[in-house]
Protein backbone atom coordinates (compact mmCIF):
# COMPACT_ATOMS: atom_id res chain seq x y z
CA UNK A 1 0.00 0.00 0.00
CA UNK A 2 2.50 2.42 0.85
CA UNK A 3 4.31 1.63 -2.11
CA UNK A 4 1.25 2.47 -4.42
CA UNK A 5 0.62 5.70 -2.15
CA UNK A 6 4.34 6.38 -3.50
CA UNK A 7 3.53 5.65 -7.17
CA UNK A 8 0.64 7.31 -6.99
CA UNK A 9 2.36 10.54 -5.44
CA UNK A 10 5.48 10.77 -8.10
CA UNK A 11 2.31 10.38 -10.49
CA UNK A 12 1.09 13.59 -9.60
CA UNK A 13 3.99 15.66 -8.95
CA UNK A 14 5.61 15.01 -12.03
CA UNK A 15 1.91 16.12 -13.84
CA UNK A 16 2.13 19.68 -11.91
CA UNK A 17 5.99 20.09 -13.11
CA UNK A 18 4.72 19.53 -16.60
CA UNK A 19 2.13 22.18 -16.33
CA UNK A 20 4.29 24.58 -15.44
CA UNK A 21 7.25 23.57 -18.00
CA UNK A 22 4.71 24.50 -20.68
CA UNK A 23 4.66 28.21 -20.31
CA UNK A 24 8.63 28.26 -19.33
CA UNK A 25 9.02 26.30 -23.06
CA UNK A 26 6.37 28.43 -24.79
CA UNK A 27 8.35 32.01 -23.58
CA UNK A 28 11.80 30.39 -24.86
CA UNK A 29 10.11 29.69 -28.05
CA UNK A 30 8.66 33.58 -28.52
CA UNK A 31 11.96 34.92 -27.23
CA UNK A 32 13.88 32.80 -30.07
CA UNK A 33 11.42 33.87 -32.51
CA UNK A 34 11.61 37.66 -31.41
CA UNK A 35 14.79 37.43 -31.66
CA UNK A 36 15.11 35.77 -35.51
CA UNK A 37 16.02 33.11 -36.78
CA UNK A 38 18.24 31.61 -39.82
CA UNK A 39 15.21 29.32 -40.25
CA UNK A 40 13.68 28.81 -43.91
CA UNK A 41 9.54 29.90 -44.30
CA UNK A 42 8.22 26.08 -44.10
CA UNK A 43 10.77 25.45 -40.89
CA UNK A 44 9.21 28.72 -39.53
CA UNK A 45 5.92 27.97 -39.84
CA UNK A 46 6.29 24.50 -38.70
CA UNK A 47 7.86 25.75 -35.40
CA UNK A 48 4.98 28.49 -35.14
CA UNK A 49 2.70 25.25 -35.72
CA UNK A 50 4.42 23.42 -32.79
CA UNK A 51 4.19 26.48 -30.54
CA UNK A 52 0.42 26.81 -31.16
CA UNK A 53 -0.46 23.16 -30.97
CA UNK A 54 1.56 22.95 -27.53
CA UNK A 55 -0.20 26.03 -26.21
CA UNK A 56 -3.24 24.43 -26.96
CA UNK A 57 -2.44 21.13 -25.64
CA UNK A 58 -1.53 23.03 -22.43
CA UNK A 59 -5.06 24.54 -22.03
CA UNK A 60 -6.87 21.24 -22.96
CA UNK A 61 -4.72 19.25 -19.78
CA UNK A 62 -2.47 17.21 -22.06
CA UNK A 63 0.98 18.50 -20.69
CA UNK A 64 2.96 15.21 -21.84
CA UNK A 65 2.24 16.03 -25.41
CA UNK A 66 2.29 19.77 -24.94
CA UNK A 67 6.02 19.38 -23.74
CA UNK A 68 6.68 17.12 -26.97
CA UNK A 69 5.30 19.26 -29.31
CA UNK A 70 7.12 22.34 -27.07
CA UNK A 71 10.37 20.27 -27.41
CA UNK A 72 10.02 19.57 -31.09
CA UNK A 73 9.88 23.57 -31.65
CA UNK A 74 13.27 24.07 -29.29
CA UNK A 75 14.90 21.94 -31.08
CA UNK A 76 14.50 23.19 -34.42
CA UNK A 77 15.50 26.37 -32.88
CA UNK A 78 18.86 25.13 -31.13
CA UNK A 79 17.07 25.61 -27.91
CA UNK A 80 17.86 22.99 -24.80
């Protein structure tokens, strides 16, 4: 029991640090764009893509695959 209590514990906190990841990744991703890029149109507007669909993954509750699509658009910037 205590071992599920555990589990169920690391469960939860590591939801809540993905919540707030998103808007720390989402403010990199602006600043980088603010700042310009060397990036062609399409890899522009792909990253813009992946910025939107992780914002709006963020508001629906999915944080997993708002920090994938999040980390998708760092990389393509050079971003860690």
């Amino acid at each position: 029991m205590k071992r599920l209590s555990l589990s169920l514990a690391f469960i939860l906190t590591a939801g809540a640090a993905f919540a707030f990841q998103c808007p720390a990744d989402m403010g990199k991703i602006d600043a980088a764009l603010e700042a310009g890029t060397s990036l062609s149109d399409a890899e522009l507007a792909e990253v813009k893509a992946l910025r939107d669909e992780g914002e709006r993954l963020h508001g629906s509750g999915d944080h997993q695959a708002s920090v994938d699509a999040l980390a998708k658009a760092k990389d393509m910037l050079g971003l860690e």
